[in-house]
Protein backbone atom coordinates (compact mmCIF):
# COMPACT_ATOMS: atom_id res chain seq x y z
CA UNK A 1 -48.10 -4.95 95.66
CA UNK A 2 -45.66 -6.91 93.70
CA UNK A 3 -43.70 -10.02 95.43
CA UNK A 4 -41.04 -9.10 97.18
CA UNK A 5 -37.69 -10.85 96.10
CA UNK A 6 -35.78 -12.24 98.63
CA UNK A 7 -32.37 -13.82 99.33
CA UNK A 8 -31.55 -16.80 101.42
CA UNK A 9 -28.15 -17.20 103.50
CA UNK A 10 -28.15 -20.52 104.93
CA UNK A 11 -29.69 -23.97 103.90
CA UNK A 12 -29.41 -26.33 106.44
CA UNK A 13 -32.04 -28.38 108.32
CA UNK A 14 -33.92 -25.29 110.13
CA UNK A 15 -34.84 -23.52 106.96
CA UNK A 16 -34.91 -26.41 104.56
CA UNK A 17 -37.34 -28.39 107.58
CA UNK A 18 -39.11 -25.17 108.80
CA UNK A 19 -38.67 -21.86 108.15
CA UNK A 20 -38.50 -22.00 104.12
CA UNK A 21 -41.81 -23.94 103.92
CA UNK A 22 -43.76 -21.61 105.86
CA UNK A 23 -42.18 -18.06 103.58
CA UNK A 24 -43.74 -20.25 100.58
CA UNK A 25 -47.49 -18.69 101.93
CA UNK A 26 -46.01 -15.28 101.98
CA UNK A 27 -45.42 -12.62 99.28
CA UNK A 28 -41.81 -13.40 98.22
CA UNK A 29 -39.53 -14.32 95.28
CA UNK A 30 -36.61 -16.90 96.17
CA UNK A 31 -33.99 -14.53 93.88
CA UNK A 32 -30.81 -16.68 95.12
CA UNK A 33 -29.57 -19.14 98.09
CA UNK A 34 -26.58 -19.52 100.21
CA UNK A 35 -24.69 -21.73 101.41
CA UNK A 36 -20.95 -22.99 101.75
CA UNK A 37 -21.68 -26.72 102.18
CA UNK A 38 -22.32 -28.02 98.42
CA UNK A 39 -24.30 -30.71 99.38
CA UNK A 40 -26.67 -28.33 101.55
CA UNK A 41 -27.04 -25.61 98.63
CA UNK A 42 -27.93 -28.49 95.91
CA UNK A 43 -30.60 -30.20 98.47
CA UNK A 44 -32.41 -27.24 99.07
CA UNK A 45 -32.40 -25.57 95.41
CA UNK A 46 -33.12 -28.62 94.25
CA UNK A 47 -36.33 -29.78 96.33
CA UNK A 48 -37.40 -25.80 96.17
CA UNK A 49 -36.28 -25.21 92.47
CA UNK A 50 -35.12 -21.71 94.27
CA UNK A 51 -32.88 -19.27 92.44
CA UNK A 52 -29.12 -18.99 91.83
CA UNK A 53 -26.77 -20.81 94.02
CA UNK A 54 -23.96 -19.52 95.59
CA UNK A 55 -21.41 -19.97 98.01
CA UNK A 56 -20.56 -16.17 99.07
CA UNK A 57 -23.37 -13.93 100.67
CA UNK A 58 -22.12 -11.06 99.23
CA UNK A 59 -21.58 -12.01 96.17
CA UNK A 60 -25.09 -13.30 95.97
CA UNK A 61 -26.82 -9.76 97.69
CA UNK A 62 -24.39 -8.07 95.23
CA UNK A 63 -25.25 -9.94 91.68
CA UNK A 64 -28.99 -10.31 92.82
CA UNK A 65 -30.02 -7.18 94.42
CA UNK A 66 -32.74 -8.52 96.53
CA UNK A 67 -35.33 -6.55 98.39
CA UNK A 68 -34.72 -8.30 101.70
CA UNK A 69 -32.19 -10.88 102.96
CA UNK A 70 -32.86 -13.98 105.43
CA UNK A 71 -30.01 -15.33 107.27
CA UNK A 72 -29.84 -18.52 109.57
CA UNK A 73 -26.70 -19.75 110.17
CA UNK A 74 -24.83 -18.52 113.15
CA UNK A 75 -23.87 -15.73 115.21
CA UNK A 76 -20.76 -14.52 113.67
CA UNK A 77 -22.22 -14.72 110.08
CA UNK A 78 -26.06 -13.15 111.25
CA UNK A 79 -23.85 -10.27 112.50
CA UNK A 80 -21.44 -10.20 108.95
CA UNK A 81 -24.59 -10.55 107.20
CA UNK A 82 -26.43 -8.04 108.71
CA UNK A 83 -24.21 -5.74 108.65
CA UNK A 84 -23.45 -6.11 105.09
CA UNK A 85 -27.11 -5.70 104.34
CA UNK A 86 -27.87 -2.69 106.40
CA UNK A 87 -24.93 -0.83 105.23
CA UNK A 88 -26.39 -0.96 102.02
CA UNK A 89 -29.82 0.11 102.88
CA UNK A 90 -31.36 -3.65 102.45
CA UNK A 91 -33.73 -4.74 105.63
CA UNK A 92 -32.34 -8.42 106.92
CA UNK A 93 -33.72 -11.35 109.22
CA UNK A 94 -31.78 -13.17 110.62
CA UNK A 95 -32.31 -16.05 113.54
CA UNK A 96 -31.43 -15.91 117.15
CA UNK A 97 -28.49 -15.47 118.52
CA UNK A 98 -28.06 -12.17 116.30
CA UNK A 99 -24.68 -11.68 117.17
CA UNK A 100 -21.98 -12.29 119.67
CA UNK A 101 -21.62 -9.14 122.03
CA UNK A 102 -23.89 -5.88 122.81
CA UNK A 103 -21.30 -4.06 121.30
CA UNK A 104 -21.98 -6.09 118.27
CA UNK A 105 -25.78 -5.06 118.57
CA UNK A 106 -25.77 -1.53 119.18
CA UNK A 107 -23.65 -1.34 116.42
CA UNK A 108 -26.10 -3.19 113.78
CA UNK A 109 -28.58 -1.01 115.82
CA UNK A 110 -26.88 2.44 114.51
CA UNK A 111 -27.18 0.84 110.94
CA UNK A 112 -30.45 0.92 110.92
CA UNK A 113 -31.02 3.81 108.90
CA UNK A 114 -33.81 3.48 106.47
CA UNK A 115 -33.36 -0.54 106.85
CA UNK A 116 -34.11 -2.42 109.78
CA UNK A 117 -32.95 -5.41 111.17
CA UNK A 118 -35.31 -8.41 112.77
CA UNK A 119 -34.40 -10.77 114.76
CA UNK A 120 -36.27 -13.91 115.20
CA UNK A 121 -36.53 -14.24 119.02
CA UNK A 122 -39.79 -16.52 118.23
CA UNK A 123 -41.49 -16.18 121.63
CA UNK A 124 -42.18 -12.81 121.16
CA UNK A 125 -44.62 -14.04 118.55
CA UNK A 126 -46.12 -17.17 120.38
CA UNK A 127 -49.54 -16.91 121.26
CA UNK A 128 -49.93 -18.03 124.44
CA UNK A 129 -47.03 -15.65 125.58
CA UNK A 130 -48.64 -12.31 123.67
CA UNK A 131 -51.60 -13.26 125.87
CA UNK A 132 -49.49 -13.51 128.72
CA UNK A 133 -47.83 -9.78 128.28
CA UNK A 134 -51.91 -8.47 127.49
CA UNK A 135 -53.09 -10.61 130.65
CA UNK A 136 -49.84 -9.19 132.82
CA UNK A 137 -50.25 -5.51 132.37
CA UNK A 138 -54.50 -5.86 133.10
CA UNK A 139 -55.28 -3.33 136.29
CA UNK A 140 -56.66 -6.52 137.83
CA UNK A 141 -53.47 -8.50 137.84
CA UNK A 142 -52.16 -5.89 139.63
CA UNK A 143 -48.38 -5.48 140.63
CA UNK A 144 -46.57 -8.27 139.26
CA UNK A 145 -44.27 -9.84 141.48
CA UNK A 146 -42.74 -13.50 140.56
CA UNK A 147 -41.50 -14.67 137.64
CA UNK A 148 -40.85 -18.52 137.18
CA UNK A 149 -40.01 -20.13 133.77
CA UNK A 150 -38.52 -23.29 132.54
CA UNK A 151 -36.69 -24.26 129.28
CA UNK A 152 -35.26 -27.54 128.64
CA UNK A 153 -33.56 -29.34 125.79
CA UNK A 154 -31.12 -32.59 125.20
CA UNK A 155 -27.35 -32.33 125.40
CA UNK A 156 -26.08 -29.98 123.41
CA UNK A 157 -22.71 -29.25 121.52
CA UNK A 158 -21.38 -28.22 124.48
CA UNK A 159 -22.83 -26.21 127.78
CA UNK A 160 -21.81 -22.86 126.76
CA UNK A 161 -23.43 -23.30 123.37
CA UNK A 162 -26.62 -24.46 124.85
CA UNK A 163 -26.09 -21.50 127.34
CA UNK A 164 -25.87 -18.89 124.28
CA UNK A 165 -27.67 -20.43 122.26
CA UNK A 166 -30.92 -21.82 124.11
CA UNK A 167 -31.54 -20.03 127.56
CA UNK A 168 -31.25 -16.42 125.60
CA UNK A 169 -34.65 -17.02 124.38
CA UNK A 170 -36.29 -17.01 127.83
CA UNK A 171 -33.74 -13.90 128.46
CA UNK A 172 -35.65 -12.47 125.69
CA UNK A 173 -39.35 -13.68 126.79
CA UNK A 174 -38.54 -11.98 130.21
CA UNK A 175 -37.76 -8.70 128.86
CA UNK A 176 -40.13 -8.86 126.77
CA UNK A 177 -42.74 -9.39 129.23
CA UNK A 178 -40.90 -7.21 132.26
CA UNK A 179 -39.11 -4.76 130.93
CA UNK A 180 -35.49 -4.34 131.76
CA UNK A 181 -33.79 -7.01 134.10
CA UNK A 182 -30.79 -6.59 136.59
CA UNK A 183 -28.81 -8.30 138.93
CA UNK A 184 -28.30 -10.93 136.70
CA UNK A 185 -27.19 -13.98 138.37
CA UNK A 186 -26.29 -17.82 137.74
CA UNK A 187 -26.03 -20.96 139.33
CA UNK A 188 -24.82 -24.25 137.72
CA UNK A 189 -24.52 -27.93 138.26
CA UNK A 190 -22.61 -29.37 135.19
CA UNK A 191 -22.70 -33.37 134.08
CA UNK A 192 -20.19 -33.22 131.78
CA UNK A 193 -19.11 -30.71 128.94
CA UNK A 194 -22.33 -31.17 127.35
CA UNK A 195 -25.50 -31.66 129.81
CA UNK A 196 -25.92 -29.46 132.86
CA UNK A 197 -28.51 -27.63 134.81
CA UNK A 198 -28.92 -23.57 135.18
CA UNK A 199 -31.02 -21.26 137.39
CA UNK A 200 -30.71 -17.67 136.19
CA UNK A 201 -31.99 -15.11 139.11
CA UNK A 202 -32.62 -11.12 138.65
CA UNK A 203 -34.89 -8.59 139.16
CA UNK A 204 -36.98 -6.73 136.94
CA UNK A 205 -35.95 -3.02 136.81
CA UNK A 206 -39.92 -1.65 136.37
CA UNK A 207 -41.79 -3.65 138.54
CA UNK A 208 -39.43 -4.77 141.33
CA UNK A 209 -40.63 -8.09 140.42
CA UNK A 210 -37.90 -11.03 141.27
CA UNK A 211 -37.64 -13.70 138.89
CA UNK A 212 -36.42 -17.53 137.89
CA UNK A 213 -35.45 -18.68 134.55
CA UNK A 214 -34.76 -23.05 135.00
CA UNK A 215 -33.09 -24.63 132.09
CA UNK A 216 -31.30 -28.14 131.67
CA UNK A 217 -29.88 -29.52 128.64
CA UNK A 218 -30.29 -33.06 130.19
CA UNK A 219 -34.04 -33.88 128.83
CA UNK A 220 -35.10 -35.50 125.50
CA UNK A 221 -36.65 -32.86 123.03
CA UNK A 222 -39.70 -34.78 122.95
CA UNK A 223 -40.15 -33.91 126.95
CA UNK A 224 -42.30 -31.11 127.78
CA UNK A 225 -39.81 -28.34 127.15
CA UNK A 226 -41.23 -25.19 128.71
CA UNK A 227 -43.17 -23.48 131.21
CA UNK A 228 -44.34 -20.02 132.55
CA UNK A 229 -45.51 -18.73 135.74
CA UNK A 230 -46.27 -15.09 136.42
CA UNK A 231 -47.76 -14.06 140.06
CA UNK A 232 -49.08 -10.51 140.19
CA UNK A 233 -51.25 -9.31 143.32
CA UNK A 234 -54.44 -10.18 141.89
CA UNK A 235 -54.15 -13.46 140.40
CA UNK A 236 -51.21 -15.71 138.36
CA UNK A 237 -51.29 -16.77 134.47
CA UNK A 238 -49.69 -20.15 133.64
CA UNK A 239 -48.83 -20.90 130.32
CA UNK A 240 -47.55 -24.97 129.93
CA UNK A 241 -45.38 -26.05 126.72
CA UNK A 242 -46.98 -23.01 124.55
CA UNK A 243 -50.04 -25.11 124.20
CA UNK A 244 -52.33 -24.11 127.10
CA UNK A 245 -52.67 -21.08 129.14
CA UNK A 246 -54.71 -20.74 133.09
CA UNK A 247 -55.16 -16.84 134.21
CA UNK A 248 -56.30 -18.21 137.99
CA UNK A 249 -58.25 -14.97 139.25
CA UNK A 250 -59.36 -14.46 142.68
CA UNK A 251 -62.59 -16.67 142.39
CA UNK A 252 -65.88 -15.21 144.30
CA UNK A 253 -66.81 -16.63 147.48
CA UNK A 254 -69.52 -19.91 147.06
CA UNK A 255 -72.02 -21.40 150.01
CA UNK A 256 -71.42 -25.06 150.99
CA UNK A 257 -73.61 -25.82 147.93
CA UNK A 258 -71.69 -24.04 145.37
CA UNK A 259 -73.19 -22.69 142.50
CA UNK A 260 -73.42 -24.71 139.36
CA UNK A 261 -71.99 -21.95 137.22
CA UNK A 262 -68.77 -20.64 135.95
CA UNK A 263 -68.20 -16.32 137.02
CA UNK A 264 -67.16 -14.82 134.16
CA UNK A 265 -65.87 -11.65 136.12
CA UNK A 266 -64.01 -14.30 138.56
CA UNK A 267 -62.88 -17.83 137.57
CA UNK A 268 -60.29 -19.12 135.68
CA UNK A 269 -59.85 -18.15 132.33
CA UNK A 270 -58.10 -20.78 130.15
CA UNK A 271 -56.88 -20.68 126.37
CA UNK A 272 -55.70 -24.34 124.44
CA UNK A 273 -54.98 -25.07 121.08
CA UNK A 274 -57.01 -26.35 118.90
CA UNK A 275 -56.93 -29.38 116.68
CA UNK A 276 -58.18 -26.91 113.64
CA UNK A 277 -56.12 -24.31 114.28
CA UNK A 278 -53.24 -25.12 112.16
CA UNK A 279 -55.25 -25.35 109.54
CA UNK A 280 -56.05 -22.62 109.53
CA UNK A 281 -53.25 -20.54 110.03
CA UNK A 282 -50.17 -22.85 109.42
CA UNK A 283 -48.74 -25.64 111.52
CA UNK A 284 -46.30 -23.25 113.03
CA UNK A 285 -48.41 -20.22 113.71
CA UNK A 286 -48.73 -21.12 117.77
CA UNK A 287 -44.85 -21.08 118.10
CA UNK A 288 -44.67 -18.09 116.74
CA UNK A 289 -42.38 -18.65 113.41
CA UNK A 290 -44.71 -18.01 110.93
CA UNK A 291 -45.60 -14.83 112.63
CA UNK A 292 -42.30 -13.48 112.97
CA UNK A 293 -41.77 -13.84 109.41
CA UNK A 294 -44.83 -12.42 107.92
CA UNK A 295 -44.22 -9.38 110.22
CA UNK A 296 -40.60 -9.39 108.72
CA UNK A 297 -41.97 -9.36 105.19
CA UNK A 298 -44.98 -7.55 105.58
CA UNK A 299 -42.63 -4.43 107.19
CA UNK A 300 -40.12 -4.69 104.17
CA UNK A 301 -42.18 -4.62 101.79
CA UNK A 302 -43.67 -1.57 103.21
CA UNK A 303 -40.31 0.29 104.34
CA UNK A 304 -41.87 0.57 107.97
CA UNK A 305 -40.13 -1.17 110.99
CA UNK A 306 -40.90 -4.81 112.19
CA UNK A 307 -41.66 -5.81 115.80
CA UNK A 308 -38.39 -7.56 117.01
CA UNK A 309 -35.31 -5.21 115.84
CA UNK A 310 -31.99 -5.69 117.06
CA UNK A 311 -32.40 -2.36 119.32
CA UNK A 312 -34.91 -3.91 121.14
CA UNK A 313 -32.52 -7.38 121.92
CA UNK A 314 -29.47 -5.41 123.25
CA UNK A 315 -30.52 -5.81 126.39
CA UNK A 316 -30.39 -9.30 125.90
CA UNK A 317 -27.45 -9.66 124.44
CA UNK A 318 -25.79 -7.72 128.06
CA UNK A 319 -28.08 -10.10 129.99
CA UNK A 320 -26.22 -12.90 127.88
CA UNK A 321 -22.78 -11.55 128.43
CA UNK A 322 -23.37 -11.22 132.20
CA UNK A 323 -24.30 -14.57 132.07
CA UNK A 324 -21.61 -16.15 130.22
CA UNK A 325 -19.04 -14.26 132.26
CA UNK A 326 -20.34 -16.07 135.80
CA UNK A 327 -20.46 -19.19 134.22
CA UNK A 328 -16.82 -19.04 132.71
CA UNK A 329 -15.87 -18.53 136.26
C-alpha cells in the first residue's frame, strides 16, 4: 500500500519533541502543518522540511485533502478538529483530553460514520499495563477486588488543569482495566492554585471491586511518577513507573530447607525492560506512544476502526465531569 498522507494540527514541543519523530518510522506523507504561533509552524517545517504551512486547520484539511489528520493542541480545538474531520468522512487523532464534556464525546462518537476517531489515552498501549488487563482477567487471579494507583507530576498551570488534564489518564487506565466505574468521589488538600494532592475513590460497576487513584502535582517530573496495584483473590500484579511488573501468586508451601528452585506454576512472575528493547522497537514503544500511533495509521489506512475511539472514552469524560464538579465545590 501506498503512504498514507497525513496532516498535522499543532507544532509545539509534544509533537516537534515526541510524537512527530516516532510517525517518521510509519507509512505516512507530512501533506501540510498547523499551527497559529509563527514561530512554532517555521521551527517545525523547517527542522522536518514537512509540507505547506498554515495557520487555519481547515483551510489546510480543505486545500490538502489528506487521508488522515493528527491534532495535539487542546481540548477545545481536538473537539473543533475532530469534528471538522469526521463530518467530512476523514479519520482523526487527536491527544488526550479529546474534548471538554461527554456531551462533547458522544457527539464526535455519532460522527463516526465511515471515519473514526482515536484518541491517544497512551496507557492503553503501555506494555506493562496490557499485561496487567491479560494477567487481571486469568481464572487464577480470580475476583478482583482492590485497585490502588498513583500518578504524580510538578505544579501545573493551575489545579484544575492538572486535574483535567493529568489524573484523566488513570480515569482511563481504570476503565480500561475494570470496566465501568461509579460512585465517583474526591478528596483534596490544595497548596496553592497550582500544587495540590487528590484521592479519587469509586467502585467498579463489573466486579464490585473498590478502588484508589493518588495523584499530586507537588513532585518533580524526574520522581518516580506512577504506580499500580491490583489485588484479586488469588494473587496481586504490581506494575512500578511502567518499567517493571511483579504478578505475586500464591507460592507453594517449602520445608525448613526450601527448595533451591523457582515453581513455575507458583512464584512470582516478573516482566522489566530491557536495555535493548528500544532498539528494537523505538525509544517510546514501552509508554505506549508509538503504539497508539501505528494502530492509528495502520486502521486508516485500512478503513477499519482503531483501538482507542472516542466511544470507548465517554465514560471517562463523565468520570471527569463528576470529578471536576466535587472539586469546584
Amino acid at each position: 500500500m501506498s503512504n498514507l498522507s497525513i496532516a498535522l494540527v499543532g507544532c509545539g514541543n509534544f509533537p516537534f519533541n515526541t510524537l512527530y519523530p516516532m510517525l517518521r518510522n510509519l507509512p505516512i506523507t507530512l501533506r501540510g502543518v498547523c499551527d497559529t504561533d509563527p514561530a512554532k509552524l517555521d521551527r517545525f517545517a523547517r527542522f522536518f522540511n514537512a509540507g505547506n504551512r498554515y495557520a487555519d486547520y481547515r483551510e489546510m484539511i480543505t486545500t490538502e485533502k489528506p487521508d488522515a489528520v493528527i491534532c495535539v493542541v487542546n481540548a477545545d480545538i481536538h473537539y473543533e478538529t475532530a469534528k471538522f474531520c469526521l463530518s467530512r468522512g476523514i479519520p482523526v487523532f487527536v491527544e488526550k483530553t479529546p474534548c471538554q464534556t461527554a456531551a462533547q464525546a458522544e457527539e464526535l462518537s455519532a460522527l463516526q460514520q465511515g471515519a473514526y476517531m482515536a484518541v491517544g489515552f497512551n496507557r492503553r498501549f503501555v506494555t506493562a499495563y496490557m499485561m496487567t488487563k491479560e494477567i487481571i482477567h486469568r481464572p487464577e487471579f480470580g475476583a478482583i477486588s482492590m485497585y490502588y494507583s498513583k500518578f504524580n507530576a510538578s505544579p501545573y498551570a493551575s489545579t484544575d488543569y492538572f486535574v483535567f488534564n493529568h489524573i484523566i489518564h488513570h480515569l482511563d487506565l481504570a476503565r480500561y482495566l475494570l470496566g465501568e466505574i461509579t460512585d465517583v468521589q474526591v478528596q483534596s488538600r490544595l497548596r496553592n492554585d497550582r500544587s495540590g494532592a487528590f484521592a479519587v475513590h469509586f467502585a467498579a460497576r463489573e466486579s464490585g471491586a473498590i478502588g484508589t487513584i493518588q495523584a499530586a502535582s507537588m513532585l518533580e517530573e524526574a520522581y518516580p511518577m506512577e504506580r499500580l496495584d491490583i489485588a484479586g483473590t488469588g494473587g496481586n500484579v504490581v506494575a512500578d513507573n511502567l518499567r517493571d511488573l511483579r504478578y505475586n501468586r500464591t507460592a507453594p508451601a517449602r520445608d525448613i530447607d526450601f527448595a533451591r528452585t523457582l515453581d513455575n506454576a507458583g512464584d512470582c512472575l516478573s516482566w522489566n525492560l530491557s536495555a535493548g528493547y528500544g532498539i528494537v522497537r523505538g525509544i517510546f514503544s514501552y509508554l505506549g506512544l508509538e503504539a497508539e500511533l501505528e494502530d492509528f495509521i495502520a486502521a486508516a489506512r485500512t478503513g477499519s476502526k482503531p483501538s482507542c475511539t472516542i466511544d470507548l472514552c465517554v465514560g471517562t469524560m463523565r468520570a471527569m465531569e463528576k470529578i471536576r464538579q466535587i472539586f469546584s465545590r
